[in-house]
PDB file of N, CA and C in Angstrom:
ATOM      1  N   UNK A   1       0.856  -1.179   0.000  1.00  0.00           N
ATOM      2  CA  UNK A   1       0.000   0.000   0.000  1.00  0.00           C
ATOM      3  C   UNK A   1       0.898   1.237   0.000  1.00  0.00           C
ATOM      4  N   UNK A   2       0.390   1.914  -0.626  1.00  0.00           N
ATOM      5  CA  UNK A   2       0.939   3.362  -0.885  1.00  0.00           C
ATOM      6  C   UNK A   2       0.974   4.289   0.435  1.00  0.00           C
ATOM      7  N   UNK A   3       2.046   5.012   0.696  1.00  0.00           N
ATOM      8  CA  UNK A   3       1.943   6.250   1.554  1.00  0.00           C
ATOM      9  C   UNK A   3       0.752   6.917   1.129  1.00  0.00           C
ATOM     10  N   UNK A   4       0.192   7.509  -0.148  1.00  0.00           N
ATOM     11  CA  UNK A   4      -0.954   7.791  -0.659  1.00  0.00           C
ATOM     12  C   UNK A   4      -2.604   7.275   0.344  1.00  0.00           C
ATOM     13  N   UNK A   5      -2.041   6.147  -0.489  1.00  0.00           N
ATOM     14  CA  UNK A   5      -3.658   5.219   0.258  1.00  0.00           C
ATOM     15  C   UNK A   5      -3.412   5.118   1.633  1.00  0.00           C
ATOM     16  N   UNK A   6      -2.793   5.184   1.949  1.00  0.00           N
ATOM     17  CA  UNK A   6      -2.601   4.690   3.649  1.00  0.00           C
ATOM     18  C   UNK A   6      -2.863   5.939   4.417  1.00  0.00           C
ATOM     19  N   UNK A   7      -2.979   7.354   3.677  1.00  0.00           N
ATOM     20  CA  UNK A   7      -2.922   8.892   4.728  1.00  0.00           C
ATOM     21  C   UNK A   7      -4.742   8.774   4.375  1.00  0.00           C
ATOM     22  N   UNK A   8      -4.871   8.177   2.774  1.00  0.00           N
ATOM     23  CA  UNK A   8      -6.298   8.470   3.012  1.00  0.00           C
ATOM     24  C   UNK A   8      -7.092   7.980   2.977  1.00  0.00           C
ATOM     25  N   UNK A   9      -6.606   6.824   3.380  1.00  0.00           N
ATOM     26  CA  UNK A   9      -7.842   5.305   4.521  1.00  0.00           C
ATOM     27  C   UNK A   9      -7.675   5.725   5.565  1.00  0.00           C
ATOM     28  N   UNK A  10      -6.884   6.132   6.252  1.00  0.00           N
ATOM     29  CA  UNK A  10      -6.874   6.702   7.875  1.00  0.00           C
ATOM     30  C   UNK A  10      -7.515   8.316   7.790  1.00  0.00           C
ATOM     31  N   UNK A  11      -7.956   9.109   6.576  1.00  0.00           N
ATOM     32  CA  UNK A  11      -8.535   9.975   6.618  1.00  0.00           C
ATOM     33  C   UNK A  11      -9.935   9.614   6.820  1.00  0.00           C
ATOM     34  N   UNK A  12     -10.184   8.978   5.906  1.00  0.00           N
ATOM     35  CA  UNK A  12     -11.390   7.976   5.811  1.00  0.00           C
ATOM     36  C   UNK A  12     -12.133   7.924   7.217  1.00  0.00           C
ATOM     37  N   UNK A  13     -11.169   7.022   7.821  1.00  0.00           N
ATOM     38  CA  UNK A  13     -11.282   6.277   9.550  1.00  0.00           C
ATOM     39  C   UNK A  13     -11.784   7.677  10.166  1.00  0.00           C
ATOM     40  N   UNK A  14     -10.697   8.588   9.987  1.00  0.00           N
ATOM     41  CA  UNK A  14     -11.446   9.801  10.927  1.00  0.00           C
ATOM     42  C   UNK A  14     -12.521  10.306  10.746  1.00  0.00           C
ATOM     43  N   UNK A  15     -13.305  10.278   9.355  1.00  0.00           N
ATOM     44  CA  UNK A  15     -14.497  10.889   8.661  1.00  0.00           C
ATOM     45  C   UNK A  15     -15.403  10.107   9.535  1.00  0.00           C
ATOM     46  N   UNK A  16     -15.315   8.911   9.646  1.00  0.00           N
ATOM     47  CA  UNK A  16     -16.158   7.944  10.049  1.00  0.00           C
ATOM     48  C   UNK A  16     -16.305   8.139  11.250  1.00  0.00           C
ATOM     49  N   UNK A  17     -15.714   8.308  12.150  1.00  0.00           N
ATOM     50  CA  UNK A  17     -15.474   8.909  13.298  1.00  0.00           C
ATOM     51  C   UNK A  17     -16.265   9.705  13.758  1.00  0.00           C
ATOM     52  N   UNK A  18     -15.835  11.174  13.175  1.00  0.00           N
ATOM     53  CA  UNK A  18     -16.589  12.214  13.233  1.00  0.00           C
ATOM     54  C   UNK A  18     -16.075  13.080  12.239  1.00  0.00           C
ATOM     55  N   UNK A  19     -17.158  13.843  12.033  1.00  0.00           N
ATOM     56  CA  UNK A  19     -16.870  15.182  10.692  1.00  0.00           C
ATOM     57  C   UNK A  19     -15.961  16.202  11.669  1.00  0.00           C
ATOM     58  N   UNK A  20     -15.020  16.388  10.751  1.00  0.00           N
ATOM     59  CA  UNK A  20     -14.479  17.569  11.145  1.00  0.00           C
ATOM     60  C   UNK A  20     -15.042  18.915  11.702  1.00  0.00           C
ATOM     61  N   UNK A  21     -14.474  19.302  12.676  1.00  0.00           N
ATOM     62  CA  UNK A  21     -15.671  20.532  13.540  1.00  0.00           C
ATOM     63  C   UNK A  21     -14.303  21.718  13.508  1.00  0.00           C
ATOM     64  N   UNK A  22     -14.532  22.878  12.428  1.00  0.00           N
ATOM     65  CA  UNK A  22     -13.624  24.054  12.555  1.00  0.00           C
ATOM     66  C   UNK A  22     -14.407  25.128  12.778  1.00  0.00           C
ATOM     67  N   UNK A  23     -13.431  26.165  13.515  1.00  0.00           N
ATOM     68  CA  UNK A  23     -13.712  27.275  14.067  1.00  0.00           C
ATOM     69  C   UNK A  23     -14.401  28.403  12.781  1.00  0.00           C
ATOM     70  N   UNK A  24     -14.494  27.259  11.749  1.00  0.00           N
ATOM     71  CA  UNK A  24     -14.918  28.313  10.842  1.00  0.00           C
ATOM     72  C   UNK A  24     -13.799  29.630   9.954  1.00  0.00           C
ATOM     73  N   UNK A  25     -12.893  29.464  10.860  1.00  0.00           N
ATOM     74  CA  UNK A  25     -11.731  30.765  10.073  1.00  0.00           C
ATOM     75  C   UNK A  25     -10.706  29.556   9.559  1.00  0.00           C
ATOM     76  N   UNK A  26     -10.104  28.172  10.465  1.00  0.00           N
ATOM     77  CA  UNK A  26      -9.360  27.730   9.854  1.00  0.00           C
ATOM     78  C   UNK A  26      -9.317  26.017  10.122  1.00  0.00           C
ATOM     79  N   UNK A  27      -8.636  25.641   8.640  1.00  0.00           N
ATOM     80  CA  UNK A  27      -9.219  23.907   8.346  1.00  0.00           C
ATOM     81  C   UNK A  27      -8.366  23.060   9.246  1.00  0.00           C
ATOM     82  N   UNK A  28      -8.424  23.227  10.785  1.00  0.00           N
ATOM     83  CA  UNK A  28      -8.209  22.457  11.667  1.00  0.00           C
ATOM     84  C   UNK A  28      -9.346  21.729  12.274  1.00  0.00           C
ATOM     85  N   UNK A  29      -9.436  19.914  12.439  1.00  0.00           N
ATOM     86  CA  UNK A  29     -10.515  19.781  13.362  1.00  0.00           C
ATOM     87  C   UNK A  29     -10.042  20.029  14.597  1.00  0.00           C
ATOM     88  N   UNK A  30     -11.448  20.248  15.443  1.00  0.00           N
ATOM     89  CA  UNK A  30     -10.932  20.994  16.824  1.00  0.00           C
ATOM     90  C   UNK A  30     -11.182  19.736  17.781  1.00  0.00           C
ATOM     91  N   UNK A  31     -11.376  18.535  17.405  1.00  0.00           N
ATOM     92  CA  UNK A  31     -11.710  17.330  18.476  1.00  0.00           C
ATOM     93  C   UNK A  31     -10.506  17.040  18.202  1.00  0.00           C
ATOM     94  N   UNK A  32      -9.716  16.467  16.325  1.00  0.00           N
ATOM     95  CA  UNK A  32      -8.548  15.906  16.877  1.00  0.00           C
ATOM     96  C   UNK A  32      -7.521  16.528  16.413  1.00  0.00           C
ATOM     97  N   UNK A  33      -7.194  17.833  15.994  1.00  0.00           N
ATOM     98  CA  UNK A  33      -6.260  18.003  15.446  1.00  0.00           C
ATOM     99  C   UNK A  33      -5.740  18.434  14.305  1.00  0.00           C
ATOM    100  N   UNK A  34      -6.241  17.260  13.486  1.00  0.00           N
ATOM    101  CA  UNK A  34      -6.051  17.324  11.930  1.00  0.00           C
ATOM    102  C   UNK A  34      -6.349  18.000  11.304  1.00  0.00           C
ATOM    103  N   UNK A  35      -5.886  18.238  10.101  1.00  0.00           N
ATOM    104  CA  UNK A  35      -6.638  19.191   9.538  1.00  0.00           C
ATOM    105  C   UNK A  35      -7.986  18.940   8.284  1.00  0.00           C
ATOM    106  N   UNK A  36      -8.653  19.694   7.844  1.00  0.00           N
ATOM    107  CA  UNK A  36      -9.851  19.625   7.453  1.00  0.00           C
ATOM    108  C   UNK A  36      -9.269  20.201   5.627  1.00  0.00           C
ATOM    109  N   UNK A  37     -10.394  19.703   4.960  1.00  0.00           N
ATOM    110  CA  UNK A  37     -10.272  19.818   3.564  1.00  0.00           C
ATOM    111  C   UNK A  37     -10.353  21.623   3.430  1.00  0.00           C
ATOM    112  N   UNK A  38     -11.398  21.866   4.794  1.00  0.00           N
ATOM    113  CA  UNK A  38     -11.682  23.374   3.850  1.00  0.00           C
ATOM    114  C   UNK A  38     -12.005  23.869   5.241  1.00  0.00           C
ATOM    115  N   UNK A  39     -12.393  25.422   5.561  1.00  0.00           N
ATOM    116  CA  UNK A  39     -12.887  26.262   6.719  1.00  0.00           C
ATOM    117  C   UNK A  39     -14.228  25.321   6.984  1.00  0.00           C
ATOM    118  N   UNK A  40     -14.956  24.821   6.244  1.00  0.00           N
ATOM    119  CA  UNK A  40     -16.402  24.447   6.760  1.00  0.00           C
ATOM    120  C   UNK A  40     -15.923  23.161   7.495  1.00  0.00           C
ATOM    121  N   UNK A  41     -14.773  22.558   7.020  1.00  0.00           N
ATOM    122  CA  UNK A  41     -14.997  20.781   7.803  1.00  0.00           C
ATOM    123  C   UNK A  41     -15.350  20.084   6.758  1.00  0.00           C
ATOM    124  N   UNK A  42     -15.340  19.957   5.955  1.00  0.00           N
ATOM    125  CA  UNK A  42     -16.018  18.531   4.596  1.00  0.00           C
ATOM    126  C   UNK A  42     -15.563  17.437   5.221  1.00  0.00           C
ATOM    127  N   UNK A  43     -13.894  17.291   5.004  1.00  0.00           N
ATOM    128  CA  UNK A  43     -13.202  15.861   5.381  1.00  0.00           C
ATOM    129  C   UNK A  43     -12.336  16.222   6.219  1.00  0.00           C
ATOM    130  N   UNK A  44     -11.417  14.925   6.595  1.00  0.00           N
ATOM    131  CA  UNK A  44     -10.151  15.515   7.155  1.00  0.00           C
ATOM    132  C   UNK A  44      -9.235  14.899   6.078  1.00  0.00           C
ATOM    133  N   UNK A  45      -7.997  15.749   5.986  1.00  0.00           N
ATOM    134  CA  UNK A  45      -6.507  15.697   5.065  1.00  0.00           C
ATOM    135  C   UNK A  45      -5.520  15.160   5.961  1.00  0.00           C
ATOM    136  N   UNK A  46      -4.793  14.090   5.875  1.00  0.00           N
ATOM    137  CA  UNK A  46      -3.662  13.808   7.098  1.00  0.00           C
ATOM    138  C   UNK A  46      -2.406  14.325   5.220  1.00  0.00           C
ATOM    139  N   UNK A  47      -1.477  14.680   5.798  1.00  0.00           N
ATOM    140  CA  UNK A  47      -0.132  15.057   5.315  1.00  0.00           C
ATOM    141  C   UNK A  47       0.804  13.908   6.000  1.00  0.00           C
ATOM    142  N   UNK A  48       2.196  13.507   5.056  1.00  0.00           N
ATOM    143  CA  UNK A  48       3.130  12.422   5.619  1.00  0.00           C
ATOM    144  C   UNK A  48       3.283  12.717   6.917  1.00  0.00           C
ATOM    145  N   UNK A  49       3.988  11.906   7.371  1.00  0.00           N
ATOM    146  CA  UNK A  49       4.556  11.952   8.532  1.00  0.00           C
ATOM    147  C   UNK A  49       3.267  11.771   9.682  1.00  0.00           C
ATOM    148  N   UNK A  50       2.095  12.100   9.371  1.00  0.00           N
ATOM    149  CA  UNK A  50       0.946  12.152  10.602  1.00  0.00           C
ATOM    150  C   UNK A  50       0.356  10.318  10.918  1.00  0.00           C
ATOM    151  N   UNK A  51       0.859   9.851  10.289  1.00  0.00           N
ATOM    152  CA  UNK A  51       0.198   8.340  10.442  1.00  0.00           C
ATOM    153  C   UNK A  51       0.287   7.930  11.633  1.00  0.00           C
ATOM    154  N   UNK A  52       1.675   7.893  11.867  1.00  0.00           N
ATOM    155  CA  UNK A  52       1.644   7.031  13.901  1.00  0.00           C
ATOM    156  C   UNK A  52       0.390   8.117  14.735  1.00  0.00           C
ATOM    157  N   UNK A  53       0.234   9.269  14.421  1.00  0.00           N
ATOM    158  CA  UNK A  53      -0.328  10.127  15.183  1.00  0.00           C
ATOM    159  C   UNK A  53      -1.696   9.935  15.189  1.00  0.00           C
ATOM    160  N   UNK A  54      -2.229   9.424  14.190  1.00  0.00           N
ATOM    161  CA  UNK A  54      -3.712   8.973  13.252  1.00  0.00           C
ATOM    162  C   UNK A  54      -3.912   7.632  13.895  1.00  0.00           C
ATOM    163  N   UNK A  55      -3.043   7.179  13.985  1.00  0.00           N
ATOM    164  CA  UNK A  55      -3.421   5.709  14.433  1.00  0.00           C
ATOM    165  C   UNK A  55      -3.648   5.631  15.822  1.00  0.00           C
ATOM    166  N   UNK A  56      -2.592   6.364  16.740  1.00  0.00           N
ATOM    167  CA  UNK A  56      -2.960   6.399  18.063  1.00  0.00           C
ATOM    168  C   UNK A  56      -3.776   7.482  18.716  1.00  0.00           C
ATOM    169  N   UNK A  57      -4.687   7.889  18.296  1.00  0.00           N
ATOM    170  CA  UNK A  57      -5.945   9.275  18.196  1.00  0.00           C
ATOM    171  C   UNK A  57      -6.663   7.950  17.794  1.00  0.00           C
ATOM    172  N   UNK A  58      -7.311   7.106  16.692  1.00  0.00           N
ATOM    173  CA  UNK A  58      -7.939   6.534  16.387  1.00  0.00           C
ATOM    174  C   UNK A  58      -8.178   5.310  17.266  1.00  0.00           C
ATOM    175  N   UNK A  59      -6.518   4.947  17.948  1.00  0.00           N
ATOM    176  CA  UNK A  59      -6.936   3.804  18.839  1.00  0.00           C
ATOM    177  C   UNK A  59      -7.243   4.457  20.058  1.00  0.00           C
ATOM    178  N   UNK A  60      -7.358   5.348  20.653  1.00  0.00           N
ATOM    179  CA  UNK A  60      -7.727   6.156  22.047  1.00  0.00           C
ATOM    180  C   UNK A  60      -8.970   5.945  21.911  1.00  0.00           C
ATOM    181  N   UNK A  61      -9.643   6.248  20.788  1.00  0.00           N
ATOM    182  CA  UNK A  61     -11.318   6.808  20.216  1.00  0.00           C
ATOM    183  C   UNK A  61     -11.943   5.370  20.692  1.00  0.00           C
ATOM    184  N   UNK A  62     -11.016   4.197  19.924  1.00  0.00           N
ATOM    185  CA  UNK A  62     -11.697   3.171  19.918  1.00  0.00           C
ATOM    186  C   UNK A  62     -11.888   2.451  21.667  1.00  0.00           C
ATOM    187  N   UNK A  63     -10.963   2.550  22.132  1.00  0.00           N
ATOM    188  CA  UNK A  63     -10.962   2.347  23.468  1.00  0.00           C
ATOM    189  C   UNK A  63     -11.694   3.191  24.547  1.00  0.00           C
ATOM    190  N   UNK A  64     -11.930   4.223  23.989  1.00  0.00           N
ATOM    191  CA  UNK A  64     -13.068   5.029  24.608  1.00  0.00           C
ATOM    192  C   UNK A  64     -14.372   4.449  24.522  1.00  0.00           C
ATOM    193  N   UNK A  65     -14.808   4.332  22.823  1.00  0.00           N
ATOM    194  CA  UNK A  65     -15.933   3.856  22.891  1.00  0.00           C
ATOM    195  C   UNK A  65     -16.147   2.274  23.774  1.00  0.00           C
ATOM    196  N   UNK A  66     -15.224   1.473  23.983  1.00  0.00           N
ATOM    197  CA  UNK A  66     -15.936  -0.044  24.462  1.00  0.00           C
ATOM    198  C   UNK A  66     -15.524   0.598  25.578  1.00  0.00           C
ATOM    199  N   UNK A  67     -14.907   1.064  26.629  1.00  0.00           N
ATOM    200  CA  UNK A  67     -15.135   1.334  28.040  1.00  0.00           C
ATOM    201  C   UNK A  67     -16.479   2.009  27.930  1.00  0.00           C
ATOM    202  N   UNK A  68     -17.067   3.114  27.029  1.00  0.00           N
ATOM    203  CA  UNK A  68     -18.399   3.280  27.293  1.00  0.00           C
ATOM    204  C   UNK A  68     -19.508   2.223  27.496  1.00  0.00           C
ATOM    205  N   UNK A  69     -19.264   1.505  26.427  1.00  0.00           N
ATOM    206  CA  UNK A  69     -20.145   0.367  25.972  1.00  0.00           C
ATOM    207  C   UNK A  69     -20.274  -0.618  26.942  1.00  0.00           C
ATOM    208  N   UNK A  70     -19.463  -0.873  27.576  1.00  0.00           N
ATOM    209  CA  UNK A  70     -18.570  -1.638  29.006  1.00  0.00           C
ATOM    210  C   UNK A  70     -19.536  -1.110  30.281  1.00  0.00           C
ATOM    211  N   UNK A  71     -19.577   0.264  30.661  1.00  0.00           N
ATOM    212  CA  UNK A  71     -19.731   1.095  31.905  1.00  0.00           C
ATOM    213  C   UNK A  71     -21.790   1.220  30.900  1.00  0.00           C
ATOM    214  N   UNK A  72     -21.892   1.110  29.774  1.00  0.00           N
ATOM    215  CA  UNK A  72     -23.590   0.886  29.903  1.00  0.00           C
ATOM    216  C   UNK A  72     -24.172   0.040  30.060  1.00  0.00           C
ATOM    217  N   UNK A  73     -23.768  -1.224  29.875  1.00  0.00           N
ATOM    218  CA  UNK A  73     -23.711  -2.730  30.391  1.00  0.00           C
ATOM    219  C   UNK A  73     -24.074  -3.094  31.558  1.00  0.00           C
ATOM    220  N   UNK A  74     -22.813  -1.957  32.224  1.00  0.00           N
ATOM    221  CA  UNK A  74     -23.077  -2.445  33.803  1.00  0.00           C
ATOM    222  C   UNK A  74     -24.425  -1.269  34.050  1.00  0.00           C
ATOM    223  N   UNK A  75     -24.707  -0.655  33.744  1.00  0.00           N
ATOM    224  CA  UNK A  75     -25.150   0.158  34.247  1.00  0.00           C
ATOM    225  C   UNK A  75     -27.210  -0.558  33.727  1.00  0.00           C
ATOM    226  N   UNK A  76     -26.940  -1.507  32.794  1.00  0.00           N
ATOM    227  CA  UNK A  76     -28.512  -2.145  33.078  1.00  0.00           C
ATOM    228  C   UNK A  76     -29.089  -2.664  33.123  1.00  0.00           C
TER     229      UNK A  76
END
């Protein structure tokens, strides 16, 4: 797999995630970081070098969600 495909299957992952949320003046998302296609948020853009950073933001997310999923379980 390409450096190519690989920044934007893990862009992908973040879309899926959540849409990019910017301040409106500039194409940063403000949950993780990354940056966004445009001021509104469309997608997110990862640039080289951001992959280890994408991956461990993405595995935090994921481990967030099953401790939720975990703590609603118990909770009924």
């Amino acid at each position: 797999m390409s450096m190519v495909d690989e920044l934007t299957k893990l862009a992908k992952r973040l879309d899926e995630d959540h849409l990019p949320e910017t301040n409106g003046r500039m194409a940063i998302c403000r949950r993780c970081g990354f940056r966004a296609v445009s001021q509104a948020g469309e997608h997110h853009v990862l640039i080289e070098g951001q992959t280890p950073r994408a991956e461990v933001w993405l595995g935090g997310r994921a481990t967030a969600n099953r401790l939720t999923k975990a703590r609603e379980a118990l909770d009924t």
